[in-house]
Protein backbone atom coordinates (compact mmCIF):
# COMPACT_ATOMS: atom_id res chain seq x y z
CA UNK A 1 -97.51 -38.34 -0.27
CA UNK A 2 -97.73 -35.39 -2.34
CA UNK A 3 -100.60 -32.72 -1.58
CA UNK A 4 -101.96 -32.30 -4.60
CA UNK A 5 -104.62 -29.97 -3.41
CA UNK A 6 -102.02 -27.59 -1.52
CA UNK A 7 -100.36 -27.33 -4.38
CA UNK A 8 -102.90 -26.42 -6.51
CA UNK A 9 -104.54 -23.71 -3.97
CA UNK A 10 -100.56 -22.56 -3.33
CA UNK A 11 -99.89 -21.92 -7.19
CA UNK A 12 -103.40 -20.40 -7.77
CA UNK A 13 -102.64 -17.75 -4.64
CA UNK A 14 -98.59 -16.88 -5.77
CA UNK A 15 -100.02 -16.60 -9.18
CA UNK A 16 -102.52 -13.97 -8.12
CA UNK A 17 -100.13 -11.99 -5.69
CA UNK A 18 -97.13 -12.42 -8.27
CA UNK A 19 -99.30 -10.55 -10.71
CA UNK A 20 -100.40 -7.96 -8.11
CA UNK A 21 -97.11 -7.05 -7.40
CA UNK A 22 -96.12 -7.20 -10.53
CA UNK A 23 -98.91 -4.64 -11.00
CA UNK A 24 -97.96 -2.37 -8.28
CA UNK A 25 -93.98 -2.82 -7.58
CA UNK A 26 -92.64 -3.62 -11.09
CA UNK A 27 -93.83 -3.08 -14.17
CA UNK A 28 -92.21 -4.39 -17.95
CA UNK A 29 -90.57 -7.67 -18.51
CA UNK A 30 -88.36 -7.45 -15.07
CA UNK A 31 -92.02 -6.92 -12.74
CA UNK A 32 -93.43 -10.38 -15.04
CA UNK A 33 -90.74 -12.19 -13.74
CA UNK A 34 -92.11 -11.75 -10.13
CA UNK A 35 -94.89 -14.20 -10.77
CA UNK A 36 -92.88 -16.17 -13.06
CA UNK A 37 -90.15 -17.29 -10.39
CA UNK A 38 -93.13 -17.40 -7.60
CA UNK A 39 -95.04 -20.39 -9.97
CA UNK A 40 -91.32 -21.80 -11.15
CA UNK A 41 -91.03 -22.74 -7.19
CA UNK A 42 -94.56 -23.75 -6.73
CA UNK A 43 -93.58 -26.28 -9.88
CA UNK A 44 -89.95 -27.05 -8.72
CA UNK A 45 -91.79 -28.40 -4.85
CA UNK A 46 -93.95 -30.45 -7.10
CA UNK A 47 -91.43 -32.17 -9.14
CA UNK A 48 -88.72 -32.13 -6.54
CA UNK A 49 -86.46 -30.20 -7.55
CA UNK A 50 -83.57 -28.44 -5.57
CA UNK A 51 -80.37 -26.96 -5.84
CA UNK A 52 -78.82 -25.32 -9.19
CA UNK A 53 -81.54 -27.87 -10.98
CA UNK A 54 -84.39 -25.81 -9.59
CA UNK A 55 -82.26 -22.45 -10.11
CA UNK A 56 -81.86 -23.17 -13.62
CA UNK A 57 -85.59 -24.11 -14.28
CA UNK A 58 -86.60 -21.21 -12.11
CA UNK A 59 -84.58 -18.86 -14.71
CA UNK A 60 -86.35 -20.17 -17.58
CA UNK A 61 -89.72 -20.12 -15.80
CA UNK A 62 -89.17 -16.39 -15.11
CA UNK A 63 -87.71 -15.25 -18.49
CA UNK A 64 -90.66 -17.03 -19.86
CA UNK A 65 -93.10 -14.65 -18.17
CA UNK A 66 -91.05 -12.17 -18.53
CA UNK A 67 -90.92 -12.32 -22.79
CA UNK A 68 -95.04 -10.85 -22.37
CA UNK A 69 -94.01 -8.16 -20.19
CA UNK A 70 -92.96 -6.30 -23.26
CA UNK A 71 -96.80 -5.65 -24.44
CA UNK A 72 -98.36 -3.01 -24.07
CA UNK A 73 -102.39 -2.90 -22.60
CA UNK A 74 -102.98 -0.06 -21.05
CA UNK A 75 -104.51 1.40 -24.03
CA UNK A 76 -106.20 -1.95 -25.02
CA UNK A 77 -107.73 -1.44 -21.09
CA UNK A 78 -109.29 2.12 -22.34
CA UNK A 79 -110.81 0.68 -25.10
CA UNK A 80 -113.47 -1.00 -22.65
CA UNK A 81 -114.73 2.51 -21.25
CA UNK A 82 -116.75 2.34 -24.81
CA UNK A 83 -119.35 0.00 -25.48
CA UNK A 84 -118.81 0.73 -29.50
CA UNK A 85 -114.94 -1.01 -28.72
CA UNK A 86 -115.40 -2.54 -25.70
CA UNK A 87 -115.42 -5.77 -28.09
CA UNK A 88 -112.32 -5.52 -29.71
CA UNK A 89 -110.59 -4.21 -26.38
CA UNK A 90 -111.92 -7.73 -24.98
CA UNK A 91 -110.57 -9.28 -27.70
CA UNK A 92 -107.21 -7.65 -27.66
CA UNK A 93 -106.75 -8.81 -23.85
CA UNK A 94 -107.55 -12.22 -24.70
CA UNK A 95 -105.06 -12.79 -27.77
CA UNK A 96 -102.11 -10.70 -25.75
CA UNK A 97 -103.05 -13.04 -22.53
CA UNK A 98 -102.54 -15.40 -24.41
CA UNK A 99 -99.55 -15.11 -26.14
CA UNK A 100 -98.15 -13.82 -22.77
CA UNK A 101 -98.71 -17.56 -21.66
CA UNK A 102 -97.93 -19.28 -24.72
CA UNK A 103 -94.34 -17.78 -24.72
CA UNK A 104 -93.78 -18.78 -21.19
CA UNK A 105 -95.06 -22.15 -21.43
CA UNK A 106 -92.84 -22.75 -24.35
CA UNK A 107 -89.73 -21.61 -22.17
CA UNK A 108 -91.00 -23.94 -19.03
CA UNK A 109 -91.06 -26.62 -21.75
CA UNK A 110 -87.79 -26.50 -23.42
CA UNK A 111 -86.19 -26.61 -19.83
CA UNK A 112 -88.37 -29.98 -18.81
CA UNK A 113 -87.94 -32.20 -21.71
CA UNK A 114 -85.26 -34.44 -21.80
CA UNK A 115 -85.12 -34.19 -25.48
CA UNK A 116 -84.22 -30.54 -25.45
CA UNK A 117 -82.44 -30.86 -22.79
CA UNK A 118 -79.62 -33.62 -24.22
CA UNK A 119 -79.61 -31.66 -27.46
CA UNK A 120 -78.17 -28.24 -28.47
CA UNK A 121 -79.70 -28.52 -31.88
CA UNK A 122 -82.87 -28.61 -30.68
CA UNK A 123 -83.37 -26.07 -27.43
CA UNK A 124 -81.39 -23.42 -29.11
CA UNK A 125 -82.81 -23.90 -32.35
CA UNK A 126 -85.98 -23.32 -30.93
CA UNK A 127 -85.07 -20.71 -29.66
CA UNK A 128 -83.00 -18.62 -32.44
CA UNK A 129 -86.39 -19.12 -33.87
CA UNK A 130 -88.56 -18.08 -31.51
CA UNK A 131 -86.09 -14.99 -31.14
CA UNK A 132 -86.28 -13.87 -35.33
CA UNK A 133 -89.65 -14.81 -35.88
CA UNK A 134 -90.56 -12.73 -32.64
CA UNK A 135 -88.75 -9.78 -34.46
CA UNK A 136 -90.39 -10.93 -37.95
CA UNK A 137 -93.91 -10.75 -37.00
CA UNK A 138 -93.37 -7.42 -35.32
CA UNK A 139 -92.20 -5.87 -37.77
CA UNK A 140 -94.55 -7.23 -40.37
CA UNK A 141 -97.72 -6.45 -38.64
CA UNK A 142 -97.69 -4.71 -35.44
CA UNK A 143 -95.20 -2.37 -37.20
CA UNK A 144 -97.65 -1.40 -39.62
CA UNK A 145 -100.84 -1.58 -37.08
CA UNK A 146 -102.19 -3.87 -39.38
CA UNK A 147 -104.36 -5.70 -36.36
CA UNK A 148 -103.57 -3.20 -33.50
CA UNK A 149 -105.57 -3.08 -30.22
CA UNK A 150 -104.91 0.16 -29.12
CA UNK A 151 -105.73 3.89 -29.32
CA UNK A 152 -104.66 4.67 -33.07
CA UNK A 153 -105.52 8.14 -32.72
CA UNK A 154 -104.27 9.87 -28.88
CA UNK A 155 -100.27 8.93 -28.56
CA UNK A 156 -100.64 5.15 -30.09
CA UNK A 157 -98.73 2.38 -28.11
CA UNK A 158 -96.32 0.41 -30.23
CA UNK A 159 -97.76 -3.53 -30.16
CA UNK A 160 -95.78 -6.57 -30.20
CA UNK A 161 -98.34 -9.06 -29.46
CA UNK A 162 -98.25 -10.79 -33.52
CA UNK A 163 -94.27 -11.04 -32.70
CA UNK A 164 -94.86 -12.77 -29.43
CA UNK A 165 -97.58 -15.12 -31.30
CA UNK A 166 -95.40 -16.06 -34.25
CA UNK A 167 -91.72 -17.02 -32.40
CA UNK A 168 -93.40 -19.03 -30.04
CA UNK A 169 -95.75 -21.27 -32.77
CA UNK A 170 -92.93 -21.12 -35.08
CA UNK A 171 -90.70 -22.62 -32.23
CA UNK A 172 -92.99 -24.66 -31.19
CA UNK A 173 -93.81 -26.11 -35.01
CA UNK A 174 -89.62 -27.54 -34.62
CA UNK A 175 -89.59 -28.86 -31.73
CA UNK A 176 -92.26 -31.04 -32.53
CA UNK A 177 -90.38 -32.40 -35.41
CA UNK A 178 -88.31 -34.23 -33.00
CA UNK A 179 -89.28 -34.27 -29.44
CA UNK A 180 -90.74 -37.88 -28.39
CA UNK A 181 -93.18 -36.11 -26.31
CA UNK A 182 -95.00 -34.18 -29.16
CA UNK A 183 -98.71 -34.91 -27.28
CA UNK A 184 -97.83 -33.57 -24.01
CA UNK A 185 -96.18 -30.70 -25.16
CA UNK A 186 -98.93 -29.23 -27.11
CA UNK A 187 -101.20 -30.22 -24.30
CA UNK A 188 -98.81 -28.18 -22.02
CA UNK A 189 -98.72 -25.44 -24.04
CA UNK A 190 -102.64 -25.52 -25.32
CA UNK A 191 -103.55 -25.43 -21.46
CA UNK A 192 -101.07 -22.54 -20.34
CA UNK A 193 -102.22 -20.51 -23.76
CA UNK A 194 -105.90 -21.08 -22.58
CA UNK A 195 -104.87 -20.30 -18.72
CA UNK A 196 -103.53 -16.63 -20.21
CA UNK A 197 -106.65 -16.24 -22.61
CA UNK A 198 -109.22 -16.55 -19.30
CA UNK A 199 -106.90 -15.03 -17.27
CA UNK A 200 -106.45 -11.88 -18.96
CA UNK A 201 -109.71 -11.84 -21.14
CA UNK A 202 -112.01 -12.77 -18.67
CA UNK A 203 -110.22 -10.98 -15.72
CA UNK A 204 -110.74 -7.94 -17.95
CA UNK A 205 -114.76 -8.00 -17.06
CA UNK A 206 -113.51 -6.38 -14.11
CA UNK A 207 -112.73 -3.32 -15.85
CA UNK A 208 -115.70 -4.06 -18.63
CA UNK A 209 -118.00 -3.55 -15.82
CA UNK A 210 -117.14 -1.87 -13.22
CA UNK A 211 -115.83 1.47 -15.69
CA UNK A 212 -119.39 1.60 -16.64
CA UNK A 213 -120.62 2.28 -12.86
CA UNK A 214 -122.00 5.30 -11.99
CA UNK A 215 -119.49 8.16 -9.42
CA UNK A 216 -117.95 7.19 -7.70
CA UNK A 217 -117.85 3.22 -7.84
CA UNK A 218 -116.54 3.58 -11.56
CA UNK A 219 -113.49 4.68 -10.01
CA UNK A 220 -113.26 1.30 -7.95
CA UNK A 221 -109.93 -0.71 -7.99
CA UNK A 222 -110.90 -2.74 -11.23
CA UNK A 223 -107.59 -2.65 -12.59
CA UNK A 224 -106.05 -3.96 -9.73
CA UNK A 225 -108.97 -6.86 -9.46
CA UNK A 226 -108.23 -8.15 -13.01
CA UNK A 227 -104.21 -8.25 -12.22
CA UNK A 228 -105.27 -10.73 -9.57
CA UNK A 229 -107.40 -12.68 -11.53
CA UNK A 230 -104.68 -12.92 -14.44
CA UNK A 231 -102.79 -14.08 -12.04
CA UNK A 232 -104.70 -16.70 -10.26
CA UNK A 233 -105.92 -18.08 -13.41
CA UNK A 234 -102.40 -18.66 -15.07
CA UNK A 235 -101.07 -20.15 -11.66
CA UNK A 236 -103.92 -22.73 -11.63
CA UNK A 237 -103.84 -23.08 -15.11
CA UNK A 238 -100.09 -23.71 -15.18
CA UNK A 239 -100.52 -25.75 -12.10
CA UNK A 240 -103.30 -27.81 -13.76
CA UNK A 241 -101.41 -28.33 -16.91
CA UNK A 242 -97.99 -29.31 -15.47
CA UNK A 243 -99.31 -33.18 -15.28
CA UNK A 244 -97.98 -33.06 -19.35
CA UNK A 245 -94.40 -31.67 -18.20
CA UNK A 246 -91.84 -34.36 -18.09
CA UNK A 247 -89.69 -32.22 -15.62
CA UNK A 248 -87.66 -34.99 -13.37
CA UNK A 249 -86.01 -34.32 -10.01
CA UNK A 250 -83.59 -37.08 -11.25
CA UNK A 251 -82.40 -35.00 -14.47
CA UNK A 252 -79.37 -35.90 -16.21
CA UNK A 253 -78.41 -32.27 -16.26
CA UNK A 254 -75.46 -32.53 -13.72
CA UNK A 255 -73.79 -29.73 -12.02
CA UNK A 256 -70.12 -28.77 -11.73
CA UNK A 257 -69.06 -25.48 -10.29
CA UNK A 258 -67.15 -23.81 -12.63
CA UNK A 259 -66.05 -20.97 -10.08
CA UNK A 260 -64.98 -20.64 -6.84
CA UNK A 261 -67.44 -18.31 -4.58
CA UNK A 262 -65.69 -14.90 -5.02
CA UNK A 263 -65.89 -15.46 -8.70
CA UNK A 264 -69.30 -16.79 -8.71
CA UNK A 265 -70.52 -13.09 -6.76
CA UNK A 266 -68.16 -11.45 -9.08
CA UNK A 267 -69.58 -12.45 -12.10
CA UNK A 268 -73.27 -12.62 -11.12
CA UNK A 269 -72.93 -8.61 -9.92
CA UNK A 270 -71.37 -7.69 -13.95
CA UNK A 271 -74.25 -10.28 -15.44
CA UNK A 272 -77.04 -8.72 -13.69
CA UNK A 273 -75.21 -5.19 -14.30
CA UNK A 274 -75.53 -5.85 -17.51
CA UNK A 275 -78.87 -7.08 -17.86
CA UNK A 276 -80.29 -4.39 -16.37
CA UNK A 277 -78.42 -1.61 -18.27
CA UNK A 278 -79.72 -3.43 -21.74
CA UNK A 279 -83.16 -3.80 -20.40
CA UNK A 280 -83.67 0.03 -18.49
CA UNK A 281 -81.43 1.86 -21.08
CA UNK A 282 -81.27 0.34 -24.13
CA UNK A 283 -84.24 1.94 -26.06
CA UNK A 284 -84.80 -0.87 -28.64
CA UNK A 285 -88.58 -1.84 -27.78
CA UNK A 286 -88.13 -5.31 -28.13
CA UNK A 287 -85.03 -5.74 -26.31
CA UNK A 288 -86.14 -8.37 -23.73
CA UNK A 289 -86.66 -10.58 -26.25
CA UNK A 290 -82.70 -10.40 -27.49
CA UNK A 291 -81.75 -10.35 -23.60
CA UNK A 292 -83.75 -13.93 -23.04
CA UNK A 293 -81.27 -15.88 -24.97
CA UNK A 294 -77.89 -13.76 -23.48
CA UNK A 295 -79.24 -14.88 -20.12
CA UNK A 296 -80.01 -18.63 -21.28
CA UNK A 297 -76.79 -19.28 -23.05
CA UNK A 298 -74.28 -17.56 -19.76
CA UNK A 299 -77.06 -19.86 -17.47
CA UNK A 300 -75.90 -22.90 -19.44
CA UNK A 301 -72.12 -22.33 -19.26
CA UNK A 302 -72.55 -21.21 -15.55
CA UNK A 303 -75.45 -22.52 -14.25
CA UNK A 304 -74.56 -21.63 -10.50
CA UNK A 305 -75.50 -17.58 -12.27
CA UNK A 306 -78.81 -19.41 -12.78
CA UNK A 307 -80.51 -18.31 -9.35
CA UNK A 308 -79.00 -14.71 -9.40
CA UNK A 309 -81.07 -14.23 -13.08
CA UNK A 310 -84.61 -15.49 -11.12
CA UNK A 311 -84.30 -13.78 -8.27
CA UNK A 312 -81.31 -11.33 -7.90
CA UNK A 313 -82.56 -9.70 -11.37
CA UNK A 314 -86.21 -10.15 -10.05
CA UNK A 315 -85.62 -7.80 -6.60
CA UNK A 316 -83.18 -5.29 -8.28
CA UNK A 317 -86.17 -4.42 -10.59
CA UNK A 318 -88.68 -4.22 -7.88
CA UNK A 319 -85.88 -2.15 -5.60
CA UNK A 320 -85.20 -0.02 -8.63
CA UNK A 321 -88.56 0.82 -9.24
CA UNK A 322 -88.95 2.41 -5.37
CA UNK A 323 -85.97 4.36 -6.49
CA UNK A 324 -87.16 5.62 -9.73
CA UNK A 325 -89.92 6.58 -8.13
CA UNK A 326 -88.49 8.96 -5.05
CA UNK A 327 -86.14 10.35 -8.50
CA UNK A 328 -89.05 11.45 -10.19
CA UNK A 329 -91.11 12.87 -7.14
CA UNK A 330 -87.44 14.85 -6.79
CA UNK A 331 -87.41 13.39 -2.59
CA UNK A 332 -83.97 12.15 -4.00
CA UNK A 333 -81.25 11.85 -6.35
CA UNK A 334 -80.97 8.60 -8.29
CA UNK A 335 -77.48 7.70 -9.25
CA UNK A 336 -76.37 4.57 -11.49
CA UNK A 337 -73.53 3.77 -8.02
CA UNK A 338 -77.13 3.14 -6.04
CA UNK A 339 -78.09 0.80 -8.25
CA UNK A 340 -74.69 -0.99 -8.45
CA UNK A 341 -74.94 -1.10 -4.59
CA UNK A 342 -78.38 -2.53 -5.15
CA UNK A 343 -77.46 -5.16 -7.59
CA UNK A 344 -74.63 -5.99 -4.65
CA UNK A 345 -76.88 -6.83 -1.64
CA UNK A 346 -79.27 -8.51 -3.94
CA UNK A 347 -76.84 -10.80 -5.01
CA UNK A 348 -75.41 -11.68 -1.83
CA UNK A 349 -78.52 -12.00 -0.03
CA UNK A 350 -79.72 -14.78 -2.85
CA UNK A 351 -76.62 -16.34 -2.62
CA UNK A 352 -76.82 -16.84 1.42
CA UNK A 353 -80.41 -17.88 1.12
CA UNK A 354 -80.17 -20.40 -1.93
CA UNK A 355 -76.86 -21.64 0.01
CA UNK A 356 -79.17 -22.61 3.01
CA UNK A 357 -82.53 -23.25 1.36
CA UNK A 358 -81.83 -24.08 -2.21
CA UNK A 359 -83.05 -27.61 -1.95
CA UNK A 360 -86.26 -26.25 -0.13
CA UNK A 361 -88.55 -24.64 -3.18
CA UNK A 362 -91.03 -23.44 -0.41
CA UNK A 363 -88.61 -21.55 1.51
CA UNK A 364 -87.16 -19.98 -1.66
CA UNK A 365 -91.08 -19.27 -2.15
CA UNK A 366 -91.50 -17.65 1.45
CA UNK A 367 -88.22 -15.82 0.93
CA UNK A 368 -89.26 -14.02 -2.68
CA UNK A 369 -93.13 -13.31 -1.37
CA UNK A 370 -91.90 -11.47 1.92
CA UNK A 371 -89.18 -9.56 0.33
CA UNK A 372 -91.66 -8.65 -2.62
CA UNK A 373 -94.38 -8.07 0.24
CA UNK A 374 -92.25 -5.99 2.02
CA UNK A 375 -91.31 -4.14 -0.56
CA UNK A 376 -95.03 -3.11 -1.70
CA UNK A 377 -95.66 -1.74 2.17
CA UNK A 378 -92.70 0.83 1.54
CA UNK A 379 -94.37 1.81 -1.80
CA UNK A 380 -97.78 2.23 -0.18
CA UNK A 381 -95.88 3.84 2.40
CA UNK A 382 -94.42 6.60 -0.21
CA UNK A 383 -96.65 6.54 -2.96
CA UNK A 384 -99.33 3.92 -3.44
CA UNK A 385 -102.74 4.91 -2.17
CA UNK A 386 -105.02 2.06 -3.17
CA UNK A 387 -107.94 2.43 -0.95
CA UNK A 388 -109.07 -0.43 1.27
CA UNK A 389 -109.58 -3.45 -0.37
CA UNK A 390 -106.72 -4.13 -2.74
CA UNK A 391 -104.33 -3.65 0.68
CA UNK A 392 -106.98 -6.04 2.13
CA UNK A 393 -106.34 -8.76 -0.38
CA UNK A 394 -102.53 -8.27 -0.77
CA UNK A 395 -102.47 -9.14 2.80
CA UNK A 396 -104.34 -12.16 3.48
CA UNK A 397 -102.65 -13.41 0.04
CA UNK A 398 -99.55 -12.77 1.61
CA UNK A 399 -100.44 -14.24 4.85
CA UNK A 400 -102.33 -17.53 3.16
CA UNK A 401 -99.43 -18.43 1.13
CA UNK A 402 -96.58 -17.49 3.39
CA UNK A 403 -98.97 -20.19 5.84
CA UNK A 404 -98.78 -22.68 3.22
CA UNK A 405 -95.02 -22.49 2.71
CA UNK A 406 -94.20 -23.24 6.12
CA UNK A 407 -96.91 -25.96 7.00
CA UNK A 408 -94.73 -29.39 7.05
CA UNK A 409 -94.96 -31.92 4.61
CA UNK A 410 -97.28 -33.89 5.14
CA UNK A 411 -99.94 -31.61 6.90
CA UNK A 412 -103.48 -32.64 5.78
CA UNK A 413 -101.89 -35.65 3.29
CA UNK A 414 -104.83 -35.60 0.61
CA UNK A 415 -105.28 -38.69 -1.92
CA UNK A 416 -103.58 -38.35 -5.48
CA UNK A 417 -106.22 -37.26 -8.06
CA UNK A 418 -106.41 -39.04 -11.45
CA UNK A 419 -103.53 -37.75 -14.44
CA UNK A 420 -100.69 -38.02 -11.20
């Protein structure tokens, strides 16, 4: 019998330490993707998923999440430390949360239905569109600031949070002229949009409060607090709203290697090469969002590249970003060869582990949380002094979910709740 219950506290706890690290390890679209593969496996042990299947919906899971790790909020976040904007910075958090979620949701949903799924037409119409309307609404209104929610005044961000809105309802809007599940998907995606809107707008009371404190609490961790509530509200939130997916372990999506191993390793290393080099060096700001569909289409005509794009991609950002950071404190040299060598282990470590534990979500899950785990302790090691608590909690999130991956199946069997 499925445990609904450990699935729901297991989503809610690799939302929250997804976003955390995201927060603290890797930042941009690459660090988003950290949470986004960490639900994608909570979902794939639900549904039953395993092998390239669960790779592939992994990657689209991830990319989602990864699409809102192009907006900027720092400056939205400063807003709050005035009570004359502390409104419209509220409101800013809550429309870029989210559209954050809304974009991902859409991504998770294109990958589940059947209906996208058996036609060309329709996934990749959806998203062409969701790719030019993206760039449409940015450049007609965040462009031109004319609703921006940051600092207009002390070296403005450049928004893209319109852009993210108007791709993803536009999108949306055609797919629903011929999916058969037109209902459930804008259930799905109404409950993952409201997920990111509590998650980010109400996790942002954190800050709201505890920046008007007086010395020193004011200086407390409240950033840090509201990545984890983000985070745990858009796990449970995706976790609660994935009764409306109709994502099958018995999909009709079939797989045939296409490659033999050497040219499978081969060709992951020059795709994830590549993807990095367009997202770190190419300077156009929405350039994630042109990546997405590269990565979907080569994940389609290869889909055995489809785990190396979750989670090769995934810890070759949060690697690169321990490197970046030793460049810049000039305790070392960074050269584009180290990252080469980087994007080589990566790969072959995914590849042994999704060899052995592919089928096994959970493992996959136990695998990505200790190497992301690990690799915060060498950045608190080098860099990352974050008082007490937020250590505290990284921990016994770590510890709590790497317990719940490992319990067996069928430890504590609870009784299916209604909508299952």
């Amino acid at each position: 019998m499925f445990d609904r219950r450990r699935f729901l506290i297991l989503s809610t706890l690799a939302g929250s330490l997804g976003w955390g690290l995201r927060g603290t390890i890797g930042g941009g679209s690459v660090g988003a993707m950290i949470p986004g593969t960490m639900l994608a496996l909570c979902l794939g042990w639900k549904f039953g998923l395993g092998g390239v299947r669960l790779g592939v919906f992994a990657a689209w899971t991830s990319l989602g999440f990864g699409l809102g790790g192009q907006e900027t909020y720092g400056q939205t976040i400063g807003l709050l430390r005035t009570w004359d904007t502390a409104a419209w910075g509220m409101l800013g958090l809550t429309i870029k949360g989210a559209v954050w979620a809304l974009g991902a949701a859409l991504l998770i949903w294109i990958d589940s239905d059947e209906d996208c799924r058996n036609s060309w037409a329709r996934s990749w119409g959806a998203l062409l569109l969701l790719t030019i309307f993206t760039l449409i609404g940015w450049q007609v209104v965040d462009v031109p600031r004319l609703i921006y929610f940051s600092d207009p005044v002390n070296k403005p961000r450049e928004e893209v949070w319109f852009g993210q809105f108007l791709g993803p309802v536009v999108a949306s809007a055609y797919l629903a002229c011929f999916t058969s599940n037109r209902s459930e998907m804008f259930r799905f995606l109404g409950k993952g949009t409201l997920a990111g809107a509590v998650g980010f707008g109400g996790g942002s009371l954190w800050l709201l409060v505890g920046l008007h404190l007086p010395a020193p609490w004011h200086k407390g961790s409240w950033w840090k607090m509201m990545e984890f509530s983000f985070g745990a509200c858009l796990g449970l939130g995706f976790a609660l709203a994935s009764k409306h997916l109709p994502l099958k372990a018995d999909s009709k999506f079939t797989i045939v290697p296409r490659a033999t191993v050497p040219g499978t390793i081969l060709a992951a290393i020059v795709l994830i090469a590549a993807a990095f080099q367009a997202n770190y060096s190419w300077g156009f700001r929405l350039n994630f969002t042109v990546i997405v569909p590269v990565l979907l289409l080569i994940v389609c005509l290869m889909p055995e590249l489809a785990w190396h794009v979750a989670l090769s991609f995934t810890i070759v950002g949060f690697v690169y970003d321990i490197l970046e950071a030793l460049n810049e404190a000039k305790r070392y040299e960074l050269q584009y060869e180290h990252i080469l060598l980087v994007i080589l282990i990566a790969v072959l470590m995914v590849d042994q582990v999704t060899r052995y534990a592919g089928s096994k979500p959970l493992r996959l899950l136990l695998f990505l949380t200790l190497a992301a785990s690990g690799d915060y302790l060498v950045q608190t090691q080098l860099f990352v002094r974050e008082g007490f608590v937020v250590p505290l909690i990284f921990t016994l999130e770590t510890l709590a979910v790497v317990a719940l991956c490992l319990l067996p199946e069928g430890t504590h069997p609870t009784e299916l709740l209604p909508g299952d």
